[in-house]
C-alpha atoms as a PDB file:
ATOM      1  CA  UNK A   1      23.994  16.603   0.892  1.00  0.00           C
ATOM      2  CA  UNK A   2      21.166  16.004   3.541  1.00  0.00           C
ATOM      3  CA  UNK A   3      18.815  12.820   3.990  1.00  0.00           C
ATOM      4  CA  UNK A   4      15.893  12.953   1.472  1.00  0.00           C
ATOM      5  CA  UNK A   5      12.646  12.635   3.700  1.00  0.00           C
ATOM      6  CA  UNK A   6      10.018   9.910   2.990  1.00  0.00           C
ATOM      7  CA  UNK A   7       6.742  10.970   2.428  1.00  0.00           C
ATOM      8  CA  UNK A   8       5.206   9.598   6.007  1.00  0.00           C
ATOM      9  CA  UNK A   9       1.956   8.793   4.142  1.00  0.00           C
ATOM     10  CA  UNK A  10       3.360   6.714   1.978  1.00  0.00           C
ATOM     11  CA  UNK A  11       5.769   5.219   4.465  1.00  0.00           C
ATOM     12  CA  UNK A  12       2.943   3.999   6.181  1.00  0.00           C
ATOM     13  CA  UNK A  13       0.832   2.740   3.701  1.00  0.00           C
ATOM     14  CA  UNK A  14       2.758   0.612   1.035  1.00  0.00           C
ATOM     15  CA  UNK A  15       6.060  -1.912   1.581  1.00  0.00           C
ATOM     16  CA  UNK A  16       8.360  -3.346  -0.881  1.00  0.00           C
ATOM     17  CA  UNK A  17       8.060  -6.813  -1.321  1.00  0.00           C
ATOM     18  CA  UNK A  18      11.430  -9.159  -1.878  1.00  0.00           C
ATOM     19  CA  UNK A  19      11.247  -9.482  -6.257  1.00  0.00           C
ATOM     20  CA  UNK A  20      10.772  -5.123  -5.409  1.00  0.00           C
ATOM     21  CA  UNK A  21       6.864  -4.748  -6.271  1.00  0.00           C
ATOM     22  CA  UNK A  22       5.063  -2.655  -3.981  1.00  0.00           C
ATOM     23  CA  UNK A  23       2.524  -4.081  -2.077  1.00  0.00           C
ATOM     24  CA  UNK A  24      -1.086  -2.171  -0.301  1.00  0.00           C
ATOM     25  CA  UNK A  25      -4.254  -3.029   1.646  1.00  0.00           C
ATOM     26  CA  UNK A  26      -7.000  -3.205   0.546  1.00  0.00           C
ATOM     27  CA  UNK A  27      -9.660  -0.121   1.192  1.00  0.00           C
ATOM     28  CA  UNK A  28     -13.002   0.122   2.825  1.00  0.00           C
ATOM     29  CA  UNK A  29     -12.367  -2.300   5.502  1.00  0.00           C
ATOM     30  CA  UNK A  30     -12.932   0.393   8.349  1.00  0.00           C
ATOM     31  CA  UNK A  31     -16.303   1.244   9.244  1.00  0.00           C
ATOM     32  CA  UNK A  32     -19.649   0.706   8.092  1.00  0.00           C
ATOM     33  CA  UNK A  33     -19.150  -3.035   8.204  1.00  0.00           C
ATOM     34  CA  UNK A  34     -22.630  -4.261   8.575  1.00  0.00           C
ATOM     35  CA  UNK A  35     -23.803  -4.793   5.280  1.00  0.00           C
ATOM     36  CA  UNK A  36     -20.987  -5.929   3.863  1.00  0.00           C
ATOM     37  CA  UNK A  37     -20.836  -9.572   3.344  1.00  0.00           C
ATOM     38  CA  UNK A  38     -18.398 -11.708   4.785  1.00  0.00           C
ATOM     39  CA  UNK A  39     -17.238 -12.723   1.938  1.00  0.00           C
ATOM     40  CA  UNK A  40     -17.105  -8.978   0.723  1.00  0.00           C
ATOM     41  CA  UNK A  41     -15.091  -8.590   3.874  1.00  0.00           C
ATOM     42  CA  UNK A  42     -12.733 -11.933   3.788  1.00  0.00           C
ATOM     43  CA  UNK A  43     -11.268 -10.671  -0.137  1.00  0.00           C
ATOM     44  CA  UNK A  44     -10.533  -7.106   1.479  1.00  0.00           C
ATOM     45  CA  UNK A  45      -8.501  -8.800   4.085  1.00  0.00           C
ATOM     46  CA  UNK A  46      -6.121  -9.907   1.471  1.00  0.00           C
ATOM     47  CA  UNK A  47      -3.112  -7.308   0.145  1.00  0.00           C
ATOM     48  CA  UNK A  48      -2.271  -6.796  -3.570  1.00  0.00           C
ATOM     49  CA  UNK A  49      -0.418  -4.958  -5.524  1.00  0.00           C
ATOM     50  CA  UNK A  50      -0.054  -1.275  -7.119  1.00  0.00           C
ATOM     51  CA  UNK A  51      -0.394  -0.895 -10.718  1.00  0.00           C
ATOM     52  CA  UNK A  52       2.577  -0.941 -12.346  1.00  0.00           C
ATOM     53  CA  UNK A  53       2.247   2.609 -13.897  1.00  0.00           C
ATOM     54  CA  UNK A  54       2.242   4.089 -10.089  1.00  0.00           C
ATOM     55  CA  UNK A  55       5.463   2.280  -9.275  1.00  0.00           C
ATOM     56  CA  UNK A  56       7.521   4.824  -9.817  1.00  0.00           C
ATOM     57  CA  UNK A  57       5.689   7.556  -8.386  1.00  0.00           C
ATOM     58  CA  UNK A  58       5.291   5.854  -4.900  1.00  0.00           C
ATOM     59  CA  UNK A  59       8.713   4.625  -4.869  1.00  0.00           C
ATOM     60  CA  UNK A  60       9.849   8.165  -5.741  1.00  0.00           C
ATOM     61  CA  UNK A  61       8.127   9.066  -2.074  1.00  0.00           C
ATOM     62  CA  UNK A  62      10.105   6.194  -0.043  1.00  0.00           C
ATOM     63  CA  UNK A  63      13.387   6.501  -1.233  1.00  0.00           C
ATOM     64  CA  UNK A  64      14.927   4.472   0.933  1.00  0.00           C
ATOM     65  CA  UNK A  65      13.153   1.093   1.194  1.00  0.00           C
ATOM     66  CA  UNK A  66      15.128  -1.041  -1.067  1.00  0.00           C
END
């Protein structure tokens, strides 16, 4: 049986952290930074995590990052 394919997307967005969670940036962080505040701007710098009920669905698309 082939490889399964990753879905690039997701490949590129989200990694798997050591304890297996999946961790993301942050959006609106790209343009239109002016009237943000900095302090807006500092907290989206920061990753977190996905909700736990789209675990499965994103690491469904990379099925080979352990």
């Amino acid at each position: 049986m082939p490889k399964m394919k990753s879905h690039r997307g997701a490949a590129k967005r989200f990694r798997k952290t050591g304890s297996g969670k999946i961790k993301r940036n942050q959006s609106h962080r790209r343009h239109i930074l002016t009237k943000k505040s900095t302090k807006r701007k500092r907290h989206l710098r920061t990753a977190s995590y996905i909700h736990a009920s789209d675990e499965k669905l994103i690491a469904r698309m990379m099925p080979y990052k352990h």
